[in-house]
Protein backbone atom coordinates (compact mmCIF):
# COMPACT_ATOMS: atom_id res chain seq x y z
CA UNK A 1 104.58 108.86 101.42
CA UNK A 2 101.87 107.56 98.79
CA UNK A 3 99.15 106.10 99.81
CA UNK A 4 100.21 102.87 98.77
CA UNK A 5 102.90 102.77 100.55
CA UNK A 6 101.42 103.47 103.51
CA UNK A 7 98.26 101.04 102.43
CA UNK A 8 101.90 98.21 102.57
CA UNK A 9 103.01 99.37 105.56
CA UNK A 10 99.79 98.76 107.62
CA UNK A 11 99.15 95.71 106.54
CA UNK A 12 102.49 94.58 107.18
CA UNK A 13 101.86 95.93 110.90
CA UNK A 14 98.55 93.98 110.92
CA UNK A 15 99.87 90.51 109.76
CA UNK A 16 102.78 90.88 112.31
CA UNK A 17 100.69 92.11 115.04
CA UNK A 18 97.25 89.88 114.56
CA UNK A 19 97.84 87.05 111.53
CA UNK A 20 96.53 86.93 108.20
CA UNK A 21 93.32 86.13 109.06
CA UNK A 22 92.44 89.58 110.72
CA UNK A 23 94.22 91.94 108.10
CA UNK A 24 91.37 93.04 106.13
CA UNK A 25 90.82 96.36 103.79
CA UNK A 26 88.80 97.36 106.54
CA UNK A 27 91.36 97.32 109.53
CA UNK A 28 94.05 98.22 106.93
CA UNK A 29 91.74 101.63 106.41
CA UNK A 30 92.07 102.13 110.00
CA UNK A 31 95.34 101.66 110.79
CA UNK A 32 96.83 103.49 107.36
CA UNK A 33 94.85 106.30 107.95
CA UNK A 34 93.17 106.22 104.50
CA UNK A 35 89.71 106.28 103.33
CA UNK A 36 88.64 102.62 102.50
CA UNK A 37 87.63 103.65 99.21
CA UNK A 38 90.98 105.07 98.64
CA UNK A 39 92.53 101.79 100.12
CA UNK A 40 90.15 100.01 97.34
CA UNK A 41 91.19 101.77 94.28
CA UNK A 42 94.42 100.60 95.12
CA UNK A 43 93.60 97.00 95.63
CA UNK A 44 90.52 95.52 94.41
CA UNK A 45 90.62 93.20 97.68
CA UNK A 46 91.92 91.50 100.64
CA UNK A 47 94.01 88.46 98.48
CA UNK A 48 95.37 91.53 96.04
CA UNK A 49 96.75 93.63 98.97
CA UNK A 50 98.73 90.36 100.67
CA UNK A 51 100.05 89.08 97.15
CA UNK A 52 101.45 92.48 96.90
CA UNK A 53 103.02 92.64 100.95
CA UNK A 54 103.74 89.57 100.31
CA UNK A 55 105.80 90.25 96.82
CA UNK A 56 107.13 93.23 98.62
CA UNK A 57 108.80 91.07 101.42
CA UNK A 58 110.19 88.37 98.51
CA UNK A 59 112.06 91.55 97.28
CA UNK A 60 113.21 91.76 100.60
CA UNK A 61 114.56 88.84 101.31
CA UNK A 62 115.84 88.64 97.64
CA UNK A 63 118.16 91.22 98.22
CA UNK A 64 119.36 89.93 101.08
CA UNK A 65 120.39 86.81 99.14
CA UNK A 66 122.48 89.34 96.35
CA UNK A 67 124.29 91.10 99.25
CA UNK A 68 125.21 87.84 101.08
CA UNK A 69 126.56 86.40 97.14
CA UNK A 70 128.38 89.15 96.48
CA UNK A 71 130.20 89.26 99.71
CA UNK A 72 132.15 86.33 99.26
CA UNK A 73 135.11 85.00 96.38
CA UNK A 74 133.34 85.23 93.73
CA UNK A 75 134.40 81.58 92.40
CA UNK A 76 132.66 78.58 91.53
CA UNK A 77 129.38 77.39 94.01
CA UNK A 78 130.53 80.03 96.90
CA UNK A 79 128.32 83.09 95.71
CA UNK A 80 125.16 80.95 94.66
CA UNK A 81 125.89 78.72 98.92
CA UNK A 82 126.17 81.86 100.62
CA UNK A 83 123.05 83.55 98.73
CA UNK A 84 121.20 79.91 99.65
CA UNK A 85 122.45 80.20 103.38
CA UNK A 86 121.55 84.12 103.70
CA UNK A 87 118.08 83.09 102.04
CA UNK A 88 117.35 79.97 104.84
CA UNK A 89 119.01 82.67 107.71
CA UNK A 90 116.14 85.24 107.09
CA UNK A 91 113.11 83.27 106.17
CA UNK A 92 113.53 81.70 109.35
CA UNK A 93 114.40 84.14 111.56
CA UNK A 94 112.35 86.32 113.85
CA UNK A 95 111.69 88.76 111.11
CA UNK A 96 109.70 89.53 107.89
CA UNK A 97 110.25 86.34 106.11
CA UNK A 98 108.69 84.35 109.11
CA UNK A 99 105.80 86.57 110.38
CA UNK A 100 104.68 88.09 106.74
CA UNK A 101 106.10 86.19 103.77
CA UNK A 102 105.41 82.85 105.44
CA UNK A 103 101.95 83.13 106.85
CA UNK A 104 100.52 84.68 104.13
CA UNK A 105 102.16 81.53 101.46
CA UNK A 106 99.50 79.47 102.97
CA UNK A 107 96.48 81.81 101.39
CA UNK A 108 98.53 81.66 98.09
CA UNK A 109 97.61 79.86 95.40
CA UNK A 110 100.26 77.41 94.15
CA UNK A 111 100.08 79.71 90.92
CA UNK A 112 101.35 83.21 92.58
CA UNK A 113 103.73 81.30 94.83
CA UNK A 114 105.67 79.83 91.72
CA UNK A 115 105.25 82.90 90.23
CA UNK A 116 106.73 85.06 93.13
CA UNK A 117 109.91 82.33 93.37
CA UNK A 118 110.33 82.42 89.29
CA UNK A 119 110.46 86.56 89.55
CA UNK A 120 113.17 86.13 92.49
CA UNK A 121 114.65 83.63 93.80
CA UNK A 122 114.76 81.27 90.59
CA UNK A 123 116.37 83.98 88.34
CA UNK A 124 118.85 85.03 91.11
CA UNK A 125 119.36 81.40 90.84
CA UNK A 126 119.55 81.40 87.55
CA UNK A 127 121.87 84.80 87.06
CA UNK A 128 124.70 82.68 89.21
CA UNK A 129 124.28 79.18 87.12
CA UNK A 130 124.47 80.80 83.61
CA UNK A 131 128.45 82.30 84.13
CA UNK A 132 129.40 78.62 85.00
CA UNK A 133 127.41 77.18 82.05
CA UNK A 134 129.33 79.21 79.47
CA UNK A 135 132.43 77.90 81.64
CA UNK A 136 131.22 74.74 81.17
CA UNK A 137 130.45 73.45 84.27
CA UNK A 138 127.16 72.95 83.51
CA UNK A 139 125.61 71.71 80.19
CA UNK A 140 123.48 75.39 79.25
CA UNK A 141 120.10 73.46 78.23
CA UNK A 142 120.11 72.02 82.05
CA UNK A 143 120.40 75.42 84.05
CA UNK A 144 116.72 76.21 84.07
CA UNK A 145 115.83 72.85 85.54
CA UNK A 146 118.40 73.15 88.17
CA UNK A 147 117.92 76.63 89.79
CA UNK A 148 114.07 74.72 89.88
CA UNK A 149 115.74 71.90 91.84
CA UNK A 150 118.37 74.20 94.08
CA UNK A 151 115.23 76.71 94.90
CA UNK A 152 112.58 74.54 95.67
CA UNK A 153 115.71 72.16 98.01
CA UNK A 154 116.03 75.59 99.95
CA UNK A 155 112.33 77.15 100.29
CA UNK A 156 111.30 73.70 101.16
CA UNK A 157 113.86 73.65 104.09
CA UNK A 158 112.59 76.93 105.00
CA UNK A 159 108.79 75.96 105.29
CA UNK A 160 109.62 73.27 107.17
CA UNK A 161 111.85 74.91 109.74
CA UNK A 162 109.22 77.95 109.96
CA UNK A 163 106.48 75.36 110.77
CA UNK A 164 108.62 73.10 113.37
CA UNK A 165 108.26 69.76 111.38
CA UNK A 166 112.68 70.05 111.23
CA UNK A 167 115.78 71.34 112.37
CA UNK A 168 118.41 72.67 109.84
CA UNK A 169 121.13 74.73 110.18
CA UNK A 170 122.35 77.09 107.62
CA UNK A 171 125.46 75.39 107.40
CA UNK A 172 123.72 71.32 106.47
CA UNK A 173 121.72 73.64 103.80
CA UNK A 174 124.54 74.46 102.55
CA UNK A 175 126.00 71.50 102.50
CA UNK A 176 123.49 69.98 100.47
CA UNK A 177 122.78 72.90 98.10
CA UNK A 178 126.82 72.39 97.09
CA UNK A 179 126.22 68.81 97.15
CA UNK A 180 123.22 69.16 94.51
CA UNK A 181 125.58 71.54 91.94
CA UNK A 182 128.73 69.29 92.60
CA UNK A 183 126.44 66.39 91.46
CA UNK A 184 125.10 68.07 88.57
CA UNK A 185 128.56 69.31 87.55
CA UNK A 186 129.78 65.99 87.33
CA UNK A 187 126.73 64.73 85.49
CA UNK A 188 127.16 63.47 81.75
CA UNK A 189 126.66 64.98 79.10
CA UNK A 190 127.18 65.58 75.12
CA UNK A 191 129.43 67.74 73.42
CA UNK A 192 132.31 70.01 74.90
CA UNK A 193 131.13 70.64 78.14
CA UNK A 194 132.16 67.04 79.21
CA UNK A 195 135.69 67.68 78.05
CA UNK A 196 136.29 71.14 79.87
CA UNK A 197 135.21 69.62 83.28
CA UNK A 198 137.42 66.71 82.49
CA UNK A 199 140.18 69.72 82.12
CA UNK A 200 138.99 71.15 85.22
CA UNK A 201 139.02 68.18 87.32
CA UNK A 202 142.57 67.82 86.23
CA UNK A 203 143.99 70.93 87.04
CA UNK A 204 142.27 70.20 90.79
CA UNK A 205 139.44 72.27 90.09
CA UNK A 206 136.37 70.02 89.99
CA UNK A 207 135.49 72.40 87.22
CA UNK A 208 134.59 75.45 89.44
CA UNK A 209 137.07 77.05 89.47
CA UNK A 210 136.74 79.81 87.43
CA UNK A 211 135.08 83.26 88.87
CA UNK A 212 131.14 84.37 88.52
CA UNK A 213 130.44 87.52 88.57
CA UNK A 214 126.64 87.83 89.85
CA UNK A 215 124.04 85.03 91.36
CA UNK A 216 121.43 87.29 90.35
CA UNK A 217 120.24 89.33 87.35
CA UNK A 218 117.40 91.26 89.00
């Protein structure tokens, strides 16, 4: 095992066990094993080491979210709802997405935390919406803004839940992440795009019919 690895691994111990607050280089040293200088050349400081755990985790719970899409039909809203559910399931759980990933998003600055969501969940997000755009269920130029919309409907649901100010089941976030594409699906808008959902809606579709492939393209 590297020594980074193992540098991860004890401070993912160390939040779990004893909070952000008390996982330093210092007691990461300790419990990895490692020389603190060694533990230093691999990250310059505390904030360094816990954007990293906490990128690690993100990955985590990322893939989660791709094995949860893929697992069910693969038409219309179903793959990027079940990723959203899967996502909300284990970010609130008793697990890694509520005693590392969440406690250490409160020493992040509002920079790395859209940057961790743009590297995962936003481009999963964004990997399911683009098959339906060239379907044209959505207009392509309004994708982008959307997965922004769908993501931050979902991590805000699981902040909340994670800090006790509501209670949400996977099933009403569901409900209102298909409720958010379903409204954007039916929005206006210029050229063709209009005129295949019209199709869709026809044929009893609602214009999602047609299969995705992937929510994700990392």
């Amino acid at each position: 095992m590297s020594n980074r690895r193992r540098i991860l691994t004890a401070a993912r111990a160390q939040v779990v066990e004893h909070g952000v607050g008390a996982t330093t280089l210092v007691q990461v040293a300790e419990r990895s094993g490692i020389d603190l200088a060694a533990v230093r050349s691999e990250f310059q400081d505390r904030h360094h080491l816990l954007v990293a755990v906490h990128e690690e985790v993100a990955r985590e719970l990322n893939g989660a979210c791709l094995v949860a899409a893929r697992s069910v039909p693969q038409e219309g809203f179903e793959p990027i709802v079940a990723g959203a559910m899967r996502l909300f399931e284990v970010y609130v759980a008793d697990g890694p997405g509520r005693s590392v990933l969440h406690p250490i998003r409160q020493i992040l600055t509002l920079r790395e935390w859209n940057e961790t969501d743009r590297r995962f969940g936003v481009s999963s997000l964004l990997g399911g919406l683009r098959p339906l755009a060239e379907q044209g269920v959505f207009r392509p130029e309004a994708i982008d803004g959307l997965a922004v919309i769908v993501y931050g409907l979902v991590t805000e649901a699981c902040v909340s839940v994670a800090d006790g100010l509501a209670v949400i089941t996977p099933q009403e976030l569901g409900h209102h992440v298909r409720a958010v594409l379903e409204a954007a699906a039916m929005s206006p808008g210029p050229g063709p795009h209009n005129g295949q959902r019209a199709r869709a809606s026809d044929n009893g579709s609602n214009g999602v019919g047609a299969t995705t492939t992937s929510i994700a393209t990392t």
